[in-house]
Protein backbone atom coordinates (compact mmCIF):
# COMPACT_ATOMS: atom_id res chain seq x y z
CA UNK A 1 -15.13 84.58 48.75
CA UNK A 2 -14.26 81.38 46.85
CA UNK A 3 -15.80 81.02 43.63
CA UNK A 4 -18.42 77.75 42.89
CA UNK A 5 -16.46 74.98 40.99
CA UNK A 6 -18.18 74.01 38.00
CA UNK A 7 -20.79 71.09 37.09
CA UNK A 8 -18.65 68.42 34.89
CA UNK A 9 -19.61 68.98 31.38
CA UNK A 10 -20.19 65.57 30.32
CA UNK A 11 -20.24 61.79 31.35
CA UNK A 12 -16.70 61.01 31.71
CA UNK A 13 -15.88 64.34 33.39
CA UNK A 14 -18.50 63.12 36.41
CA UNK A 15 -16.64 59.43 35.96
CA UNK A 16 -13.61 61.52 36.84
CA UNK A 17 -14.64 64.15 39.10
CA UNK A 18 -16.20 60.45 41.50
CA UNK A 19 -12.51 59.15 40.57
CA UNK A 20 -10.82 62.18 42.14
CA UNK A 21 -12.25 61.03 45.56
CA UNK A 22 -11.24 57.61 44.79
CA UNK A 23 -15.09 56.49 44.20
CA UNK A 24 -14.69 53.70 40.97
CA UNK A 25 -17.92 54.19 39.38
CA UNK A 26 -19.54 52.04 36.35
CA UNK A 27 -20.52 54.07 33.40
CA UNK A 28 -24.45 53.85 34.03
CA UNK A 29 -23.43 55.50 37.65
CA UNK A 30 -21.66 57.71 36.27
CA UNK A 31 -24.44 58.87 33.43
CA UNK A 32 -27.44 59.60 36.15
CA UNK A 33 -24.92 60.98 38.12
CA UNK A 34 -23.91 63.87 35.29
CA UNK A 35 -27.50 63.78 34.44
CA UNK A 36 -28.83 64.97 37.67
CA UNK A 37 -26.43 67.41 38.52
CA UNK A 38 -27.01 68.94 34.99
CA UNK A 39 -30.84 68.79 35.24
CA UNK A 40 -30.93 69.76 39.08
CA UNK A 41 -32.75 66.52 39.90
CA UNK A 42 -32.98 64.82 43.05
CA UNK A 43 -31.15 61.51 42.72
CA UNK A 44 -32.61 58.71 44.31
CA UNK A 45 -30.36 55.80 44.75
CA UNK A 46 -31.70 52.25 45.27
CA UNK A 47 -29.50 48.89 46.76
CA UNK A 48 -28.54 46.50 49.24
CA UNK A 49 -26.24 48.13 52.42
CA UNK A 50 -22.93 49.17 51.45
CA UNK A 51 -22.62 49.22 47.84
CA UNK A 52 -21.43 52.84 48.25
CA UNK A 53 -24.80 55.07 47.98
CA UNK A 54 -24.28 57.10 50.83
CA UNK A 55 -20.87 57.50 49.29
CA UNK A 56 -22.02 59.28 46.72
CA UNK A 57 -23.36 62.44 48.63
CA UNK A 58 -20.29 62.47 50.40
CA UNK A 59 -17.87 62.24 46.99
CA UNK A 60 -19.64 64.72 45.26
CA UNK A 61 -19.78 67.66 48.58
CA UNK A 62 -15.95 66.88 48.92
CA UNK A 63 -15.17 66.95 44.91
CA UNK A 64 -17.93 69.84 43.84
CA UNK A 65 -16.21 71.67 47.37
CA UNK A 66 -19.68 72.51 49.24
CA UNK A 67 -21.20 71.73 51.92
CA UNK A 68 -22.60 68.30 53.08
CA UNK A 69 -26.25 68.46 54.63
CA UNK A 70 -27.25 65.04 55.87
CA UNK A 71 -30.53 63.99 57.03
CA UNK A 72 -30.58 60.53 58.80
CA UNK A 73 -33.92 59.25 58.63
CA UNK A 74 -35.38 56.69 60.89
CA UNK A 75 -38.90 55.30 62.19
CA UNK A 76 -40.68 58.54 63.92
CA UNK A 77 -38.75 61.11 62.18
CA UNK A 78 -40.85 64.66 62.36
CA UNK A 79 -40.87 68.17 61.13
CA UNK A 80 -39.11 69.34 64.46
CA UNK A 81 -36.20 66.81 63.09
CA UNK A 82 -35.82 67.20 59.89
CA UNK A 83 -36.88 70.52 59.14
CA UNK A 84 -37.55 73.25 61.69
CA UNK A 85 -38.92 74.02 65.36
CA UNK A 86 -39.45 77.37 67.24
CA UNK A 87 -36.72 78.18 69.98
CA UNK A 88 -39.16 77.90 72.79
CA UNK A 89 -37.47 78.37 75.98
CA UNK A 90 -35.66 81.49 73.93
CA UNK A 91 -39.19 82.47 73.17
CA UNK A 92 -40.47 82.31 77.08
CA UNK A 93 -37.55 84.02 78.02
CA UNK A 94 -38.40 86.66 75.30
CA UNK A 95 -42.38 87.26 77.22
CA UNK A 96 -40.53 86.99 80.37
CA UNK A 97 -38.62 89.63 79.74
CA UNK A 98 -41.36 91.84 78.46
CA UNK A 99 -43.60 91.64 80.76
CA UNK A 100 -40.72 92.32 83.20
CA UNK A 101 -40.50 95.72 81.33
CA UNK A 102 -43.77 96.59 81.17
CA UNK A 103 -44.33 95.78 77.68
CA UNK A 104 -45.94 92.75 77.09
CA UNK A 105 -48.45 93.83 74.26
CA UNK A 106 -49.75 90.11 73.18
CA UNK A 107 -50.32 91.14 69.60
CA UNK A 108 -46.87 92.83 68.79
CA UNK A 109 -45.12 90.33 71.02
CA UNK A 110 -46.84 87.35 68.88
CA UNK A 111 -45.50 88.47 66.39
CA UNK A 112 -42.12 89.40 67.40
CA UNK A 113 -41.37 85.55 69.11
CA UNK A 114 -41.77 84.14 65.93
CA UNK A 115 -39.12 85.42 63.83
CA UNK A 116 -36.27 83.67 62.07
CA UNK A 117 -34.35 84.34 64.68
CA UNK A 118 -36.22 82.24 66.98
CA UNK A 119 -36.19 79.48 64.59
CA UNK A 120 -34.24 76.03 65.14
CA UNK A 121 -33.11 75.18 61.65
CA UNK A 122 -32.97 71.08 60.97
CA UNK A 123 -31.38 69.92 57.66
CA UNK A 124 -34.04 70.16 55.28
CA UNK A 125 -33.81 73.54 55.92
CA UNK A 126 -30.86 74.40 55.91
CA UNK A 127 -29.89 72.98 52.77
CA UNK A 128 -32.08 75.45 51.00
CA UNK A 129 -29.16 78.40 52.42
CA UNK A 130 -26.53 78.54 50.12
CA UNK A 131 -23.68 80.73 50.80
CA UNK A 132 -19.76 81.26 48.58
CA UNK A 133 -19.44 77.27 48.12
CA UNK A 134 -22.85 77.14 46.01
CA UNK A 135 -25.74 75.16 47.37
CA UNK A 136 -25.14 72.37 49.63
CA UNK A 137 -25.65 68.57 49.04
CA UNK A 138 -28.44 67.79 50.73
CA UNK A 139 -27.97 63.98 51.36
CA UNK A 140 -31.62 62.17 52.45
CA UNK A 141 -30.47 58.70 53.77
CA UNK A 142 -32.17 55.66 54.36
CA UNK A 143 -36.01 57.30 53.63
CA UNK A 144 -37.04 53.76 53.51
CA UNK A 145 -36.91 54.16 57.12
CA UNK A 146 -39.46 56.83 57.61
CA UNK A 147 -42.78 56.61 57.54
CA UNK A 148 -45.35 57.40 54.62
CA UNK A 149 -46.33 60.62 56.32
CA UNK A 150 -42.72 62.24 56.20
CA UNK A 151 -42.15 60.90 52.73
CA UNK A 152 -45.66 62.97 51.35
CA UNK A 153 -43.87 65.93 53.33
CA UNK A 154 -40.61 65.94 51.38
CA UNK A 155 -42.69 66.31 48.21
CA UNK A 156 -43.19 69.73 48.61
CA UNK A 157 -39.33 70.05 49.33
CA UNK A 158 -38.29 68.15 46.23
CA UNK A 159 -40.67 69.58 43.89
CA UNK A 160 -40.15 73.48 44.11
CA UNK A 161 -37.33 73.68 46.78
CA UNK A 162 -39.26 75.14 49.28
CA UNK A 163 -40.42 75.15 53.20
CA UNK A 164 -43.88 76.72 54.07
CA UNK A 165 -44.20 77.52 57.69
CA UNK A 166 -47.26 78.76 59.28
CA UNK A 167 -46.05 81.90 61.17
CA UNK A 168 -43.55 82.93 58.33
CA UNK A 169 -44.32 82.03 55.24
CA UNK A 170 -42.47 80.01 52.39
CA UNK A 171 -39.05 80.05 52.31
CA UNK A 172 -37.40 78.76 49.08
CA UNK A 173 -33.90 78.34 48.42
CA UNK A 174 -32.18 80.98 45.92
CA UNK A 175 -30.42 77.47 44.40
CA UNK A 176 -31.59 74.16 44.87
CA UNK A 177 -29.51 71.79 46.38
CA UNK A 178 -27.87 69.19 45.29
CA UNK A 179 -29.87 66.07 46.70
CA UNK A 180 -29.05 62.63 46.99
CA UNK A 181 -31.34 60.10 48.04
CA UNK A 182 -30.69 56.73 49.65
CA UNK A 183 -32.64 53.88 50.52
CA UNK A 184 -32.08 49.92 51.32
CA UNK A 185 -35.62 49.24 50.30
CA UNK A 186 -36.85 47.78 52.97
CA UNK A 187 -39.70 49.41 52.18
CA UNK A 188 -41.21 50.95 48.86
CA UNK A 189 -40.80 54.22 48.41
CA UNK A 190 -44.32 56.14 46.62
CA UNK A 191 -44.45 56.77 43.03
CA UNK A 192 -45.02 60.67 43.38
CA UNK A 193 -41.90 60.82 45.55
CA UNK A 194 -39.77 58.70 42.88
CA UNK A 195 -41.58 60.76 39.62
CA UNK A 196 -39.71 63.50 41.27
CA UNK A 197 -35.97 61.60 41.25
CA UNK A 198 -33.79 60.04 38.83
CA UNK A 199 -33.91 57.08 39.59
CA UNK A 200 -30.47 53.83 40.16
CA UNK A 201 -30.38 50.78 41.15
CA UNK A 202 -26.55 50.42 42.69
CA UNK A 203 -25.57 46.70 42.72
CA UNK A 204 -22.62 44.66 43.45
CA UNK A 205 -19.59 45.78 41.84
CA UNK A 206 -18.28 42.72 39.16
CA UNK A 207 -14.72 41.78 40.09
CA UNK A 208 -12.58 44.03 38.02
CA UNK A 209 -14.26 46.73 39.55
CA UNK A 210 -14.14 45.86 43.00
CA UNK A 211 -10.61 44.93 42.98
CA UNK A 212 -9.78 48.61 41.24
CA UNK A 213 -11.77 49.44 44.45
CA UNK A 214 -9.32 47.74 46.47
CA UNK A 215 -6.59 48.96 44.44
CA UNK A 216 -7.60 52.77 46.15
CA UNK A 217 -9.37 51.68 49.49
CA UNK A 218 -6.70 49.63 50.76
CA UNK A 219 -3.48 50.39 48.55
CA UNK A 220 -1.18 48.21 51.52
CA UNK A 221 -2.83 45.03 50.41
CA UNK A 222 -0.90 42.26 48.41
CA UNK A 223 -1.74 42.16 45.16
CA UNK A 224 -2.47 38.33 45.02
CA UNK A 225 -4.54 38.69 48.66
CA UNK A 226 -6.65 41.28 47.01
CA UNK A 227 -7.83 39.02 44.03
CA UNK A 228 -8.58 36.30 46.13
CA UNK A 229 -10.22 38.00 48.88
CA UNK A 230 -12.47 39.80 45.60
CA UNK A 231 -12.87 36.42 44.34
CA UNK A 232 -13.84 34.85 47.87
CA UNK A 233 -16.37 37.83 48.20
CA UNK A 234 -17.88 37.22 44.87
CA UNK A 235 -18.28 33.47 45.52
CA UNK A 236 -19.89 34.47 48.52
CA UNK A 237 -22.62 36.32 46.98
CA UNK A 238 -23.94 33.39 44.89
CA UNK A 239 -24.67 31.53 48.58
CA UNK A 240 -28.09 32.11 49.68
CA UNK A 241 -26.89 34.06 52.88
CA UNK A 242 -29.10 36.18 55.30
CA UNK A 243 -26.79 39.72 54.33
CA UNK A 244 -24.59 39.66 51.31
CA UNK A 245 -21.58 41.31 52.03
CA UNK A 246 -20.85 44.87 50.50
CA UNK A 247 -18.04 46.37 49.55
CA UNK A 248 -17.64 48.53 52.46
CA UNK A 249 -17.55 44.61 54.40
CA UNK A 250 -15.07 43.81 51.22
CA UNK A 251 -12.58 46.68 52.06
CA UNK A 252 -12.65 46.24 55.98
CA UNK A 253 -11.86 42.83 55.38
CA UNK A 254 -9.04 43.48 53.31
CA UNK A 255 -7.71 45.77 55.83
CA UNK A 256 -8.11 42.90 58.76
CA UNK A 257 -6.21 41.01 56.90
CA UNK A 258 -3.16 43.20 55.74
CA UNK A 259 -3.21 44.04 59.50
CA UNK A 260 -2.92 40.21 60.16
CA UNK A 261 0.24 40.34 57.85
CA UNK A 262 -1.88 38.04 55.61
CA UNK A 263 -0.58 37.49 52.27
CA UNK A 264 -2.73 34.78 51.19
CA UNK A 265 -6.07 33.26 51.89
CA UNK A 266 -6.30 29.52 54.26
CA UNK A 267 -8.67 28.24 56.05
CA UNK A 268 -7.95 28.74 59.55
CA UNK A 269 -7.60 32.89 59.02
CA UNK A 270 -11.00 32.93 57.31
CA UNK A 271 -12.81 31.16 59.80
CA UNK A 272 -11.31 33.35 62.10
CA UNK A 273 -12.12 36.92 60.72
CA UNK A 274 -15.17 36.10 58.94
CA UNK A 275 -17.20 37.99 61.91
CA UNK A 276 -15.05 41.04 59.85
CA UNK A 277 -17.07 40.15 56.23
CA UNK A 278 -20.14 38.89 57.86
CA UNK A 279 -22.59 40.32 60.18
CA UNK A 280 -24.72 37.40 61.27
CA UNK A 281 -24.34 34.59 63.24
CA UNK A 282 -26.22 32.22 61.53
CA UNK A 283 -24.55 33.15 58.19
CA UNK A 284 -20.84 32.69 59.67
CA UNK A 285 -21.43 29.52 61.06
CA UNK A 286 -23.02 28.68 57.57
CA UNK A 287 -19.96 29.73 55.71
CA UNK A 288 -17.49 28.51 58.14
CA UNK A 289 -15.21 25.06 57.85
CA UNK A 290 -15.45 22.94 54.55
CA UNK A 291 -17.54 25.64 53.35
CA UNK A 292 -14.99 28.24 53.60
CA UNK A 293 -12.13 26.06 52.32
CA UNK A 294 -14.09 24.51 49.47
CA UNK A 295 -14.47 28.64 48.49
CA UNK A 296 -10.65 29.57 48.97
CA UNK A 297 -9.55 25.68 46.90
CA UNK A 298 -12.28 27.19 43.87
CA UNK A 299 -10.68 30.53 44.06
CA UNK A 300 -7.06 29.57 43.76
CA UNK A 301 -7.56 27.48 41.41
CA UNK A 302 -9.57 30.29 38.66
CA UNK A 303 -6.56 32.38 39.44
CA UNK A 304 -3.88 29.88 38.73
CA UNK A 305 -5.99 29.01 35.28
CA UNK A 306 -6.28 32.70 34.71
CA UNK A 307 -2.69 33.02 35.20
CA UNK A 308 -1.97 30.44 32.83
């Protein structure tokens, strides 16, 4: 059985152990990051669509080597989703087959149907089993998209580690998880949920740090293309635009382009992959024309000062 690899030990080990999986993360990242792994705290990660939070869950089951448990929420979500139902048509079959052999005693059968092994177990769950890897990371995405009801539910689950169920009892996981927390805020999340959490706002990278993200994401990429596209990108997020682009929209676009054996940015290639780096009609044809080559001019030009 494979041993458990260790928590880092301190800030810049986490800075690394995110690095290993080629996630570039600020120091403040970095800090809750160390901070709830080392205080077994939920971490509850706050920001606009692909800035990289779901990343994190994902970096950290690959890096810490255990097991990824993800819960995607949405509008409706239940208990027989995200946590746990009864087997039923095993559990007919079950009475069917007693009765069949004569032994359909109501009170012993009651019992006997609802067993663990008659149980359908959702992610919530199962990220309370642990097994040789260590506990899993339990990643909770988009909660903002669930409903007030679920969220009170998850209290409970984030406060003691634990699942009561009527017919069973509590079950409570020999190691808490490792959870991770995402959520676009579309909505507010509670305060008792949040007291719960450590709590980070993830933002848009600054440029030096989104190009290093290039550097990783999309090695292939000219040099030069990659600081204008980060420059173009970061111009872009000063325009009053319906969806900012992330840097998930960032990378993809960088790829487009290296596919489009780009090596610079012009006007007519913008306008023409800009459906790539944004997601909405209204904010392409916005962005699109003078606009676009008025950006790519103002670009060029910081880099050829920079340059010297």
């Amino acid at each position: 059985m494979s041993q458990t690899k260790p928590l880092p030990a301190s800030i810049d080990e986490t800075a690394d152990l995110l690095g290993q999986a080629d996630y570039v993360a600020d120091r403040s990242l970095a800090t809750v990051v160390y901070l709830s792994l080392g205080m077994g705290r939920p971490l509850f990660l706050e920001g606009e669509a692909g800035v990289g939070k779901t990343e994190i869950a994902k970096v950290l089951a690959d890096t810490l080597d255990r097991p990824l448990v993800r819960l995607q929420c949405y509008e409706g979500l239940d208990v027989a989703s995200a946590v746990y139902e009864w087997n039923y048509s095993r559990q007919m079959i079950e009475i069917r087959m007693a009765e069949a052999a004569g032994q359909a005693d109501r009170d012993r059968l009651g019992q006997d149907i609802f067993t663990e092994k008659f149980l359908i177990k959702r992610p919530l769950m199962q990220a309370l089993e642990s097994d040789g890897h260590g506990a899993p990371v339990l990643l909770i995405d988009e909660l903002d998209r669930t409903d007030e009801a679920f969220e009170a539910y998850l209290l409970e689950v984030l406060s003691d580690f634990q699942i009561t169920i009527p017919e069973i009892g509590t079950v409570k996981a020999a190691e808490p998880p490792v959870v991770v927390i995402t959520s676009n805020r579309t909505r507010e999340i509670h305060d008792a949920l949040k007291r719960r959490c450590l709590y980070h706002w993830v933002d848009y990278p600054d440029a030096a740090r989104e190009l290093e993200i290039l550097a990783r994401k999309a090695p292939e990429a000219d040099k030069r293309l990659s600081q204008e596209i980060v420059g173009f990108v970061q111009e872009l997020r000063n325009v009053d635009l319906f969806k900012l682009p992330g840097v998930a929209e960032t990378i993809d676009w960088t790829k487009a382009l290296t596919q489009l054996d780009a090596i610079t940015l012009d006007p007519e290639t913008v306008n023409n992959t800009l459906g790539v780096l944004l997601k909405y009609q209204d904010d392409i044809a916005q962005m699109q024309g003078s606009e676009a080559a008025r950006i790519i001019d103002q670009v060029k030009a910081e880099l050829a000062a920079a340059a010297g």
